[in-house]
Protein backbone atom coordinates (compact mmCIF):
# COMPACT_ATOMS: atom_id res chain seq x y z
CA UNK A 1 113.59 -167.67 10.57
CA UNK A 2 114.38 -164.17 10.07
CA UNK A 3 114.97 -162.05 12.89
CA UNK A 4 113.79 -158.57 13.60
CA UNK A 5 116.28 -156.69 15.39
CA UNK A 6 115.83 -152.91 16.93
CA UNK A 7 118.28 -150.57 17.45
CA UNK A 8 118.71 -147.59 20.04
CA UNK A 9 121.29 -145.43 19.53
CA UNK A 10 121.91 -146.68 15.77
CA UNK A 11 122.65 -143.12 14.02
CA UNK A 12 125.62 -142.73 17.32
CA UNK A 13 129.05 -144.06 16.87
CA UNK A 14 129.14 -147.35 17.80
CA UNK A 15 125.31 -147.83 16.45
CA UNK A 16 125.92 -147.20 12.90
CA UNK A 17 128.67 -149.53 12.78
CA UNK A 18 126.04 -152.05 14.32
CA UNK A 19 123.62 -151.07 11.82
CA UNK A 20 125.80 -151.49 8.70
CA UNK A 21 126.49 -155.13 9.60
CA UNK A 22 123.07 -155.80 10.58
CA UNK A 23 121.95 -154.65 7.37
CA UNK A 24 124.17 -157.32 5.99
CA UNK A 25 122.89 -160.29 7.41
CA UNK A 26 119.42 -161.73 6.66
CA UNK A 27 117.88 -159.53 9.44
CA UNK A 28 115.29 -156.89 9.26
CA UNK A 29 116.56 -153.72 11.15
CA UNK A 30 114.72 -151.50 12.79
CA UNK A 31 116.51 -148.21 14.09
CA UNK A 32 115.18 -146.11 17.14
CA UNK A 33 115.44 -142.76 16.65
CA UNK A 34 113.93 -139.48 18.28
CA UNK A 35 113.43 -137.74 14.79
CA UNK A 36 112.88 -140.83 12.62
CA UNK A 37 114.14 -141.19 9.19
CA UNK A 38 116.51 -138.94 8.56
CA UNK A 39 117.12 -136.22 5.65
CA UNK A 40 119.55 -137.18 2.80
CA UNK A 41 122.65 -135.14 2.78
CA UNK A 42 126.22 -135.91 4.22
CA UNK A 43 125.11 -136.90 7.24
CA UNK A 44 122.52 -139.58 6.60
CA UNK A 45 123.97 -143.12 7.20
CA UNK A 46 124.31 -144.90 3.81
CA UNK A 47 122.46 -147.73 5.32
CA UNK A 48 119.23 -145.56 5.99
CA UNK A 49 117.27 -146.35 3.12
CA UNK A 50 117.91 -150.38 4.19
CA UNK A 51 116.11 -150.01 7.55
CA UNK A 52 112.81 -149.64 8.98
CA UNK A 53 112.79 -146.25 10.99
CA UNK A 54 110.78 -145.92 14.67
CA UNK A 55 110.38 -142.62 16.21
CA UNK A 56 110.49 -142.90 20.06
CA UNK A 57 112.20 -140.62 22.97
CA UNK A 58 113.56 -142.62 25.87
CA UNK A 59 113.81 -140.16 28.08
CA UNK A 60 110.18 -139.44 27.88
CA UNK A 61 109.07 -143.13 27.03
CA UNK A 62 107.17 -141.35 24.02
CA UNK A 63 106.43 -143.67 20.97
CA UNK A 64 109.25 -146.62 23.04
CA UNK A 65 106.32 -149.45 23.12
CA UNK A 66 105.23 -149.23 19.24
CA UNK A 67 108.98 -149.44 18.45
CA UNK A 68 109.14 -152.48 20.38
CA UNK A 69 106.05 -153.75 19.41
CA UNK A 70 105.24 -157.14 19.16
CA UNK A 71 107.48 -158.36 16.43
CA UNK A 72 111.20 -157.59 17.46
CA UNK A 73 113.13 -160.66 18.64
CA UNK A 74 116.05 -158.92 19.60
CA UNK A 75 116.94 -155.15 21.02
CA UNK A 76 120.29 -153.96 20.91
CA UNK A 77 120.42 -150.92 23.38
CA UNK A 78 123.39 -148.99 22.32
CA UNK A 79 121.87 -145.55 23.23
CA UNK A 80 123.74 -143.81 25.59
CA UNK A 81 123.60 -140.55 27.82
CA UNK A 82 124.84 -139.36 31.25
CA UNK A 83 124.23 -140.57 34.82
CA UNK A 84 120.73 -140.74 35.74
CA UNK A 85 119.27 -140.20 32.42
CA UNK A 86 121.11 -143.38 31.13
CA UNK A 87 119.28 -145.21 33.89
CA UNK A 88 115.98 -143.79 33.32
CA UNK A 89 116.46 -144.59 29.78
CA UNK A 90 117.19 -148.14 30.14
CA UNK A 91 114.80 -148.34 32.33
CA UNK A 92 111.94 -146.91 30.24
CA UNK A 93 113.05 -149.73 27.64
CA UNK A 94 112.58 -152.79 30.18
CA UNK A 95 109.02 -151.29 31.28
CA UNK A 96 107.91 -151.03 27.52
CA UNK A 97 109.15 -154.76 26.71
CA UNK A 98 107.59 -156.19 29.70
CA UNK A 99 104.29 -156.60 27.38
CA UNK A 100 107.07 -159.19 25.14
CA UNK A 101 109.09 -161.27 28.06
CA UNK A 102 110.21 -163.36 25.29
CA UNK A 103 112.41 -159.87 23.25
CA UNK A 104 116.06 -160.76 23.98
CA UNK A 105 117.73 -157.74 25.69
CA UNK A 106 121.45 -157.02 24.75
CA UNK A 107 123.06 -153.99 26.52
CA UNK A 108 126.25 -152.96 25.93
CA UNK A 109 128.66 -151.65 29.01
CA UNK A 110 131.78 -151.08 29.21
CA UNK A 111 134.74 -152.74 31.43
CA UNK A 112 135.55 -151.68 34.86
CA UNK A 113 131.97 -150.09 35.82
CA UNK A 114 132.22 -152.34 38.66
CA UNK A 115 135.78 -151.52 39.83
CA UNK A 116 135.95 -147.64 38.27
CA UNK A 117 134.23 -145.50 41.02
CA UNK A 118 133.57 -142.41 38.08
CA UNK A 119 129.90 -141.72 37.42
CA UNK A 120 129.49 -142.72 34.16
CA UNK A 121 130.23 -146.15 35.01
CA UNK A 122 128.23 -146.03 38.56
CA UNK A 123 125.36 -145.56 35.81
CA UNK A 124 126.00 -147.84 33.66
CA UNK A 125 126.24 -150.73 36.42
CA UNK A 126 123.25 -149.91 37.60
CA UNK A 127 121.58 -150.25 34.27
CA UNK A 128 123.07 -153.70 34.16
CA UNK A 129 121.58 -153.93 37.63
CA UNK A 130 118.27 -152.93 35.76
CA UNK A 131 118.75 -155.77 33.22
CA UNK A 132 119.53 -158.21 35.52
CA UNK A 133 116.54 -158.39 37.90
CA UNK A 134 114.02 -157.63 34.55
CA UNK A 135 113.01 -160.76 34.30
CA UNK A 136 113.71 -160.35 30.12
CA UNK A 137 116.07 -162.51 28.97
CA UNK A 138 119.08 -160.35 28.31
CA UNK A 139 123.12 -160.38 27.39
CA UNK A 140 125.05 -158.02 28.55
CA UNK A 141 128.86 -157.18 27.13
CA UNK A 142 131.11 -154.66 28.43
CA UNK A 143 133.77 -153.35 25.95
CA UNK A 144 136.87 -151.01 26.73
CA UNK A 145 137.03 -147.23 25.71
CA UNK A 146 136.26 -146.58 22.11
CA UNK A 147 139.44 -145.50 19.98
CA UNK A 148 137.06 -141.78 18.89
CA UNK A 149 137.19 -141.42 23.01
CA UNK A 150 140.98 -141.15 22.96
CA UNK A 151 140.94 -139.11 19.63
CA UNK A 152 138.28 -136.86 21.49
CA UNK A 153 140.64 -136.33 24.47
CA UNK A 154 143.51 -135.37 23.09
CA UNK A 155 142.11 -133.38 19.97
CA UNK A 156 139.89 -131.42 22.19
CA UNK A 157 143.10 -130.10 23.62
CA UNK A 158 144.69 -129.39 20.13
CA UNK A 159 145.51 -125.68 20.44
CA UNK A 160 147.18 -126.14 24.20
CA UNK A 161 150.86 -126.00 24.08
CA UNK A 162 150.97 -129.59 25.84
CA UNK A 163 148.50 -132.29 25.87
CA UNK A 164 147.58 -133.28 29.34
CA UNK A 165 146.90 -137.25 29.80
CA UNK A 166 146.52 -139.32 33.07
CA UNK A 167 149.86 -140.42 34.98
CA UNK A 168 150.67 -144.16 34.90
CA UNK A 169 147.98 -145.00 33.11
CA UNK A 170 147.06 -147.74 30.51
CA UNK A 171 144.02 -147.94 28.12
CA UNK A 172 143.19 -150.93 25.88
CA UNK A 173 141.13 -149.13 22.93
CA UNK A 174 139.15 -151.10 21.01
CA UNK A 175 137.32 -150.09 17.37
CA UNK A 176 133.47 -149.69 17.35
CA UNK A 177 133.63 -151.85 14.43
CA UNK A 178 135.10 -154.54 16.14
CA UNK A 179 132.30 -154.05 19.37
CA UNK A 180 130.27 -154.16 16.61
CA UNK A 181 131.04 -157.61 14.81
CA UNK A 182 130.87 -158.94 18.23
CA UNK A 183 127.12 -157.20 18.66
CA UNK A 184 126.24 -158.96 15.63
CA UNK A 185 127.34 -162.82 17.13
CA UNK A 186 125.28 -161.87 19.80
CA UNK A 187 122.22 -160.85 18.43
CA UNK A 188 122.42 -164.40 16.58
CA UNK A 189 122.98 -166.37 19.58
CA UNK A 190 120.32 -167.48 22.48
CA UNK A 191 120.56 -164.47 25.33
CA UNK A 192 123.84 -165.63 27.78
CA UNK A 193 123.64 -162.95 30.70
CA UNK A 194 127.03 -161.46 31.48
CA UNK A 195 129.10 -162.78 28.69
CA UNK A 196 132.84 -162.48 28.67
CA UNK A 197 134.18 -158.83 27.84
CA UNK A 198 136.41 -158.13 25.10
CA UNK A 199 138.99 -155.33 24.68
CA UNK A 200 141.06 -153.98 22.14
CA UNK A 201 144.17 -155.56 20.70
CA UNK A 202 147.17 -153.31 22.94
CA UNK A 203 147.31 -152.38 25.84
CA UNK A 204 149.63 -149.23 26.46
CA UNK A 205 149.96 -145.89 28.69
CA UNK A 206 147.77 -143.56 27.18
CA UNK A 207 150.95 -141.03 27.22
CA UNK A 208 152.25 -143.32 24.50
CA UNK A 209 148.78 -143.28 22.51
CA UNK A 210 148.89 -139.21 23.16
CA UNK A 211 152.60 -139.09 21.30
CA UNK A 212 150.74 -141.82 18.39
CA UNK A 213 147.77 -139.13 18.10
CA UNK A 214 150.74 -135.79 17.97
CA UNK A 215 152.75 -137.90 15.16
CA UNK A 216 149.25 -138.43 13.27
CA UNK A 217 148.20 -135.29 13.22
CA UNK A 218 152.06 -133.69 12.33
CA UNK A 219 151.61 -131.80 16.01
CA UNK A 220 154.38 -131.02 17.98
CA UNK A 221 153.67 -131.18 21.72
CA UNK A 222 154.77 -131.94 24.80
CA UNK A 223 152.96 -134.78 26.60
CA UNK A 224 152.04 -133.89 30.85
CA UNK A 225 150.76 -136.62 32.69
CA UNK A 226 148.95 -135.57 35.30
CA UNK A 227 147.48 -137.04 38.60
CA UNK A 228 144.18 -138.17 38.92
CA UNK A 229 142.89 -137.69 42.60
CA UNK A 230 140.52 -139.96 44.18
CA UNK A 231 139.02 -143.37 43.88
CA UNK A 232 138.25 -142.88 39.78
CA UNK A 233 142.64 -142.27 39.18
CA UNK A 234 143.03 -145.28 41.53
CA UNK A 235 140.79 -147.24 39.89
CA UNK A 236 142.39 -146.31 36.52
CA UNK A 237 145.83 -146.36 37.73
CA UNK A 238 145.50 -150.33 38.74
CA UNK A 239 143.91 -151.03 34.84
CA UNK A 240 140.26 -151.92 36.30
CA UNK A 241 139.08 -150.58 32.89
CA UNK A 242 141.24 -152.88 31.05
CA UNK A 243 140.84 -156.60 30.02
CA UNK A 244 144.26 -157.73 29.05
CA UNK A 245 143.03 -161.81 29.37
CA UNK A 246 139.89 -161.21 26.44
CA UNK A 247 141.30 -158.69 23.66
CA UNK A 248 139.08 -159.44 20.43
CA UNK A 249 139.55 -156.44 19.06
CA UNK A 250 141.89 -156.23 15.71
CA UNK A 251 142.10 -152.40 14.84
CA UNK A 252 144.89 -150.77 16.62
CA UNK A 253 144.73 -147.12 17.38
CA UNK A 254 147.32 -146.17 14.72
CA UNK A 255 144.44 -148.04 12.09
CA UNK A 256 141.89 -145.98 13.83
CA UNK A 257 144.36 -142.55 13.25
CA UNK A 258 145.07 -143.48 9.74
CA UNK A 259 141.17 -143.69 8.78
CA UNK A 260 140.57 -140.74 10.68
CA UNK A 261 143.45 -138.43 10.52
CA UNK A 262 142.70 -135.92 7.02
């Protein structure tokens, strides 16, 4: 039986990686978006003639229960904002599939929300929270830091005269496409809960991924690690947003430079 799957967040970074592999399967896609279909040009994902397109606005819940409808089997909800407005967001979703308790829920989270105290993560656990107690049936699967988060980091500090990165630190990047492959099992699979989290294939101090960015991008910097205060450095400092037992990913962040660097 064909499945129809829906899509929040499929024209962001990890949800047009999502979307291209959907598209590949036997599924019809539907993509949740706040402007519908968008224009051709550059930006336009080359899948977007493949999918059906559903305006809604989860933060005002505008259009959200025709896009869920009655047809979807599956949601992926790989939209994404800041504190509150994640949670009101996911929220919003749960109340408009509550007409369908049969729609399998899939959220994806990221490792450590529940031993990072930062508030991005204090959100996103208590969207999981959300999930859980929904009454939907649901899977949720928390992934570590995208490889474009590092790039973001240490490009945004590209004209400093040293690249500032946390002290004894370690990340374990992992490649949206890879988060996405694993998406894809999921949405094939009967809804599992929590199922086991999955990281990227290295684990190393980000001071070392800051010099693999500098060498990339033919920069010549010094690299200052510098102390995170609090219970969020802490929390990074002892690898609580790592997952060293359950990498999956196969991209390293030197594949990740390479594709990206010009």
């Amino acid at each position: 039986m064909t499945q129809r799957i829906l899509v929040t967040g499929g024209t962001g970074t990890l949800g047009r990686d999502l979307v291209e592999r959907l598209v590949a399967t036997d599924a019809v896609v539907r993509v949740l978006s706040r402007r519908g279909e968008p224009a051709a040009g550059a930006d336009a994902p080359t899948w977007a003639g493949s999918v059906e397109w559903a305006r809604g606005d989860l933060s005002t819940g505008e259009g959200i229960a025709g896009a869920v409808g009655g047809d979807v089997d599956v949601v992926v909800h790989c939209a994404t904002t800041q504190g509150k407005k994640d949670v009101d967001a996911t929220r919003t979703l749960i109340e408009a599939l509550s007409t369908w308790p049969d729609t399998h829920l899939i959220y994806i989270s990221i490792v450590g929300v529940d031993r990072v105290p930062f508030f991005y993560y204090n959100a996103k656990l208590e969207a999981e929270r959300l999930i859980e107690t929904s009454g939907l049936p649901f899977t949720i699967l928390r992934a570590t830091q995208f490889h474009a988060l590092l790039h973001t980091l240490f490009s945004a500090q590209r004209w400093s005269p040293v690249v500032c990165v946390p002290s004894r630190t370690e990340f374990q990047p992992i490649d949206t496409s890879d988060v996405a492959a694993r998406l894809v099992e999921l949405t094939a699979a009967p809804a599992a809960g929590r199922v086991a989290d999955i990281g990227g294939p290295e684990v190393r101090s980000v001071s070392d991924l800051a010099r693999s960015y500098l060498a990339a991008t033919g920069r010549r910097r010094a690299v200052l690690p510098v102390r995170i205060p609090g219970g969020t450095g802490a929390g990074y400092r002892s690898g609580g947003h790592n997952t060293p037992e359950n990498t999956y990913g196969t991209v390293t962040f030197e594949d990740f430079l390479a594709a990206h660097t010009p």
